[in-house]
N, C-alpha and C. Protein backbone atom coordinates (compact mmCIF):
# COMPACT_ATOMS: atom_id res chain seq x y z
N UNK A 1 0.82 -1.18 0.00
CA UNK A 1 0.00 0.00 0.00
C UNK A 1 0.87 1.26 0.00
N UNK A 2 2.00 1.09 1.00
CA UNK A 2 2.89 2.25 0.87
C UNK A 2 3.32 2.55 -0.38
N UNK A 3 4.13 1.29 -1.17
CA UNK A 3 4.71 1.37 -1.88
C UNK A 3 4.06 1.62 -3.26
N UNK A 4 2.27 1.85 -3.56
CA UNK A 4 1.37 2.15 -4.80
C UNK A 4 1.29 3.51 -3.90
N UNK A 5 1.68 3.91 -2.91
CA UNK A 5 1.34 5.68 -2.74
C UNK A 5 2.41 6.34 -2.85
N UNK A 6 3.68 5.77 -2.89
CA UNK A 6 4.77 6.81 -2.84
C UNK A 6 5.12 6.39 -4.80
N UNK A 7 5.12 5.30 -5.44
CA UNK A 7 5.16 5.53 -6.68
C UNK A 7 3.84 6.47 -7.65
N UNK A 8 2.68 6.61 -7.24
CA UNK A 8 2.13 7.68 -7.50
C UNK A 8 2.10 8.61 -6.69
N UNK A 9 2.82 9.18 -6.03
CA UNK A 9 3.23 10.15 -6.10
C UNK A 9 4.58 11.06 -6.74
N UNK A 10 5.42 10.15 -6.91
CA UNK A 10 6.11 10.23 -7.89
C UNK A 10 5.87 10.54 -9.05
N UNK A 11 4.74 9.84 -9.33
CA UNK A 11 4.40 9.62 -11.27
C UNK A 11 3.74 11.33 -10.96
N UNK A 12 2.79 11.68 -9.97
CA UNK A 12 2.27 13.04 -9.94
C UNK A 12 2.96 14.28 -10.43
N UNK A 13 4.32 13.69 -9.36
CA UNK A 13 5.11 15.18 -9.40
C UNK A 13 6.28 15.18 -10.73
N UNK A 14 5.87 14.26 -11.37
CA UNK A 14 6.17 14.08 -12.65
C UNK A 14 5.57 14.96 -13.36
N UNK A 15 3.98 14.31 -13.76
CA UNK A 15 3.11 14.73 -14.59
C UNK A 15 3.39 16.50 -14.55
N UNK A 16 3.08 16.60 -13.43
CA UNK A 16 2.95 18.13 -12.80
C UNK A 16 4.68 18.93 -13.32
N UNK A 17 5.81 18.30 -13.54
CA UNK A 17 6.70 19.07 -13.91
C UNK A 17 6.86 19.02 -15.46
N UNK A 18 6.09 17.76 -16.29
CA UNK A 18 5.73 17.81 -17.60
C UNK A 18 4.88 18.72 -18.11
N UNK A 19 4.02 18.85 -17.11
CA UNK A 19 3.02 20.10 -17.71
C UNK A 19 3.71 21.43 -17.29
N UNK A 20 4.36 22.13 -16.52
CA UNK A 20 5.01 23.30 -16.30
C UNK A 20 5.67 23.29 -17.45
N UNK A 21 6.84 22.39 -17.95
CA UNK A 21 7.40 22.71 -18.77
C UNK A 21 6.95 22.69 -20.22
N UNK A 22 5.54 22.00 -20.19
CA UNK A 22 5.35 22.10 -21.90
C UNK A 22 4.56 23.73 -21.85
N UNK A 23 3.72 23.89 -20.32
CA UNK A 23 3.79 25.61 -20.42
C UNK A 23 4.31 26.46 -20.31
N UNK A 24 5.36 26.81 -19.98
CA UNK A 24 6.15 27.44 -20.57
C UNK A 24 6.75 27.56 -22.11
N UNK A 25 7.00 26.53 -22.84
CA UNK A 25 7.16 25.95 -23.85
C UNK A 25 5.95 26.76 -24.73
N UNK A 26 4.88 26.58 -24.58
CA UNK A 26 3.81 27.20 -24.96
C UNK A 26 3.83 28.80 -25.48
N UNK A 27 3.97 29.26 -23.87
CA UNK A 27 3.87 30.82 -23.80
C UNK A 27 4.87 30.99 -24.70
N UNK A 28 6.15 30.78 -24.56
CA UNK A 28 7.46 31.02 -25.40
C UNK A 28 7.18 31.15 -26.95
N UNK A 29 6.02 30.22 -27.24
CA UNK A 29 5.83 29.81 -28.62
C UNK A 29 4.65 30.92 -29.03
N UNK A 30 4.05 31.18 -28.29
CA UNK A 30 3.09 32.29 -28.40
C UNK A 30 3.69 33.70 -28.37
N UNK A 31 4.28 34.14 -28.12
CA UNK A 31 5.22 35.34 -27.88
C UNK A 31 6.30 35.00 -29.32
N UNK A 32 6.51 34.36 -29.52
CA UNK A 32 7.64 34.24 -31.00
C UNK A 32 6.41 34.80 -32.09
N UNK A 33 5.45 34.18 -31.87
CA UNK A 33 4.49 33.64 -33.04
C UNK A 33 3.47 35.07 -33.09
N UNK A 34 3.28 36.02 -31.89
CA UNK A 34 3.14 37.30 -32.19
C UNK A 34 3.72 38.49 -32.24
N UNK A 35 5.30 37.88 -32.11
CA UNK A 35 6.38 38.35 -32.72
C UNK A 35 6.44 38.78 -34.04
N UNK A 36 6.61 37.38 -34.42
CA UNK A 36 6.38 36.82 -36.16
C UNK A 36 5.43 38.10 -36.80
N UNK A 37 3.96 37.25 -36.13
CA UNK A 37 3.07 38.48 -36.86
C UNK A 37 2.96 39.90 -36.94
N UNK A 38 3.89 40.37 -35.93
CA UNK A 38 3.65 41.94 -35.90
C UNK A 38 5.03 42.27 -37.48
N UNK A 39 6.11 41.52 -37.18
CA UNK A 39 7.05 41.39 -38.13
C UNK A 39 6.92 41.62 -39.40
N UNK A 40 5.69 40.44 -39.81
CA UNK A 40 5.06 40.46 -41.20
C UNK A 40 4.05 41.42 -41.11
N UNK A 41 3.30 42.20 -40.44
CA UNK A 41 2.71 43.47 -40.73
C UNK A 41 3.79 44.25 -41.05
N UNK A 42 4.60 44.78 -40.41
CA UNK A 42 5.78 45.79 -40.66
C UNK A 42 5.86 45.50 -42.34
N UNK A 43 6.48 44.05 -42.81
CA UNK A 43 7.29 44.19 -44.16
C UNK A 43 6.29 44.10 -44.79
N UNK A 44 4.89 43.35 -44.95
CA UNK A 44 3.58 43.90 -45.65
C UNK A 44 3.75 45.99 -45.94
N UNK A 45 3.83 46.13 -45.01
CA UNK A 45 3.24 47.99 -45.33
C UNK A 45 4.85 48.74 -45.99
N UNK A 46 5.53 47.74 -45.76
CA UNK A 46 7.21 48.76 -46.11
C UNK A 46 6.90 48.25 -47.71
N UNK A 47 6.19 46.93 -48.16
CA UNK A 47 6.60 46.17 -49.21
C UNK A 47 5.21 46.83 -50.14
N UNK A 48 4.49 47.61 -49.53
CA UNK A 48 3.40 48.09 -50.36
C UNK A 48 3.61 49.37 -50.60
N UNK A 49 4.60 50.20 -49.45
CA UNK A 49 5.09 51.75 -49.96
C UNK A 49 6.02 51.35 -51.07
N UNK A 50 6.73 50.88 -51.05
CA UNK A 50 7.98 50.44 -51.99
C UNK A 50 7.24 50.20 -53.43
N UNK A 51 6.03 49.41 -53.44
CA UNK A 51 5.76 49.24 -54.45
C UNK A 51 4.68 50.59 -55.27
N UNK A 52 4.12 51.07 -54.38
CA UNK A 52 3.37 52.71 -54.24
C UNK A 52 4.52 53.72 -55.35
N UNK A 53 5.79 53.85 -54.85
CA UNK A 53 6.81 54.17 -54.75
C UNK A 53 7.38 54.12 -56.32
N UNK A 54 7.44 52.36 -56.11
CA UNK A 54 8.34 52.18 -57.95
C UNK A 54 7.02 52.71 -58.79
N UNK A 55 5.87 52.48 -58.32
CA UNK A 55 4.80 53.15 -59.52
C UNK A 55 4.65 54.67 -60.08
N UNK A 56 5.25 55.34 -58.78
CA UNK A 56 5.42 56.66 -58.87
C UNK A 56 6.78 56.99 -60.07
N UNK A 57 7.80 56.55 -59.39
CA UNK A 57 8.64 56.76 -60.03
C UNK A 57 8.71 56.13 -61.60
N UNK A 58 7.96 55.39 -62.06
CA UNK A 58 7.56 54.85 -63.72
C UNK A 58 6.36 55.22 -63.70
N UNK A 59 6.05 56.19 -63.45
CA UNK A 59 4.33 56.57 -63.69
C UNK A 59 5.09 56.86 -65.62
N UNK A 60 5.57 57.85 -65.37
CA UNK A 60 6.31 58.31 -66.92
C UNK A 60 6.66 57.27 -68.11
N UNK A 61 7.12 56.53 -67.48
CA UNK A 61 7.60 55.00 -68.60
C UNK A 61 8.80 55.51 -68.58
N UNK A 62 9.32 56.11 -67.59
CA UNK A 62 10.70 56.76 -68.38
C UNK A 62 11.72 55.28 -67.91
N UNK A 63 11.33 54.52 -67.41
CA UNK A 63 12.51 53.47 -67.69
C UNK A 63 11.96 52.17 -68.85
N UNK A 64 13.06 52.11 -69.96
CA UNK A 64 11.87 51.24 -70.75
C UNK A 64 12.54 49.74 -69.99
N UNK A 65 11.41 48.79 -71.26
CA UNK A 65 12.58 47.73 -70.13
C UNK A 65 13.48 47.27 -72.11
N UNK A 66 13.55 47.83 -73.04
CA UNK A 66 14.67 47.50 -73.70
C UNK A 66 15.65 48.09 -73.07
N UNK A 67 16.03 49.10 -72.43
CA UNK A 67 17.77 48.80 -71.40
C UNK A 67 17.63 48.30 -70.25
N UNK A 68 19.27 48.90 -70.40
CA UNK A 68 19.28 47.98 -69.39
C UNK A 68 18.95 48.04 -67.69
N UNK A 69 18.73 49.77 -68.14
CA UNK A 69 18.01 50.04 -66.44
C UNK A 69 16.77 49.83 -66.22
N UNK A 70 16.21 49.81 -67.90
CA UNK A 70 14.51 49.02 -67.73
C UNK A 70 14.55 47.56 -67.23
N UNK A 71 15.59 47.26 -67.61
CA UNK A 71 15.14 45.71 -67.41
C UNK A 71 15.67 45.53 -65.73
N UNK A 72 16.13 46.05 -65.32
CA UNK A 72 16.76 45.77 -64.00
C UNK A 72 15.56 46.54 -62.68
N UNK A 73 15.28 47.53 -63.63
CA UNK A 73 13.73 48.15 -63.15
C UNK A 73 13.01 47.01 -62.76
N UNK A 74 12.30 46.28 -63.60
CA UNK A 74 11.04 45.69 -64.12
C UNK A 74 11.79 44.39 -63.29
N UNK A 75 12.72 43.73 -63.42
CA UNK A 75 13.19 42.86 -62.46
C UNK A 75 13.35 42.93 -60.81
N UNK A 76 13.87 44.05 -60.63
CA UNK A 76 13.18 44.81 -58.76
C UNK A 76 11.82 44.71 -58.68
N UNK A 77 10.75 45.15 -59.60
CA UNK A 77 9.52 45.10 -59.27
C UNK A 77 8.96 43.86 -59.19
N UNK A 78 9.23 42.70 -60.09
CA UNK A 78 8.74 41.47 -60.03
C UNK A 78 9.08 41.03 -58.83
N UNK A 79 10.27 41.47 -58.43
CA UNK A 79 10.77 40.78 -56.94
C UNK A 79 10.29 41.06 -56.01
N UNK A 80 9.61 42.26 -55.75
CA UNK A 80 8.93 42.90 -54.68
C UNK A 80 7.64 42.64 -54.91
N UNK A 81 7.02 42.34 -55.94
CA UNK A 81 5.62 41.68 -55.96
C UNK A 81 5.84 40.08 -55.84
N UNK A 82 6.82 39.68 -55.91
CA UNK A 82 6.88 38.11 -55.39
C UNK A 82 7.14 38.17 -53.76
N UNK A 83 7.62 39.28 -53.26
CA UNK A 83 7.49 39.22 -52.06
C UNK A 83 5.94 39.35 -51.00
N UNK A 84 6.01 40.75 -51.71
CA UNK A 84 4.45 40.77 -51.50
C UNK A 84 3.68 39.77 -51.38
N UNK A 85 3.47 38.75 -52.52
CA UNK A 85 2.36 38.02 -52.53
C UNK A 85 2.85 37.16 -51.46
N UNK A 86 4.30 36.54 -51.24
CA UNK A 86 4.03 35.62 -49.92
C UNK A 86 3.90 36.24 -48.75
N UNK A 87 4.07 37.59 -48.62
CA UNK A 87 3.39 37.70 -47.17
C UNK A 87 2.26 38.34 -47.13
N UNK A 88 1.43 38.25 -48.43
CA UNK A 88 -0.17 38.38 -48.13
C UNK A 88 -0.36 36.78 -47.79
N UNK A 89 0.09 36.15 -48.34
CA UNK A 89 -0.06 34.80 -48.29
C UNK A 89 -0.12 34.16 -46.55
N UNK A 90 1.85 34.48 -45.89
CA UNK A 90 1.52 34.20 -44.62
C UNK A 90 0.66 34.74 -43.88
N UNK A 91 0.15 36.15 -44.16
CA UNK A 91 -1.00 36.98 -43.32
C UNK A 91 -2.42 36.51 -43.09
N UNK A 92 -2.38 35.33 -44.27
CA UNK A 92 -4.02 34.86 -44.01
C UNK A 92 -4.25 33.83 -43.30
């Protein structure tokens, strides 16, 4: 009888230090993870002025893309709309 009360109690103060540590574990993971998200708001709104931005600056067409600063143009912009779309993507 002793010996089924002192092995559960053991197994208790087990359980009980498995669960502290997977909460903590938790919180930790919750705090990264609205980390994360405030993160990807930030580069969402920097990645939509930027693109606000290159539209302004080619409102004119003045970069074509036969040179070679058009084409290096038009290659920054694809890149920043490939960015864009994955972090509309992670945002949803």
């Amino acid at each position: 009888m002793i010996i089924t009360i002192i092995a559960l109690g053991i197994l208790l103060l087990t359980c009980l230090f498995v669960i502290y540590n997977l909460l903590r574990k938790l919180e930790s993971l919750e705090e990264d993870g609205d980390y994360m998200m405030d993160w990807i708001f930030k580069l969402n709104t920097q990645v939509t002025h930027i693109l606000k931005r290159t539209d302004e600056i080619d409102r004119q067409g003045l970069f074509k893309a036969d040179d070679e600063t058009g084409s290096i143009f038009k290659d920054l912009k694809t890149i920043i709309y490939t960015i864009k779309n994955l972090v509309v993507k992670v945002d949803e």
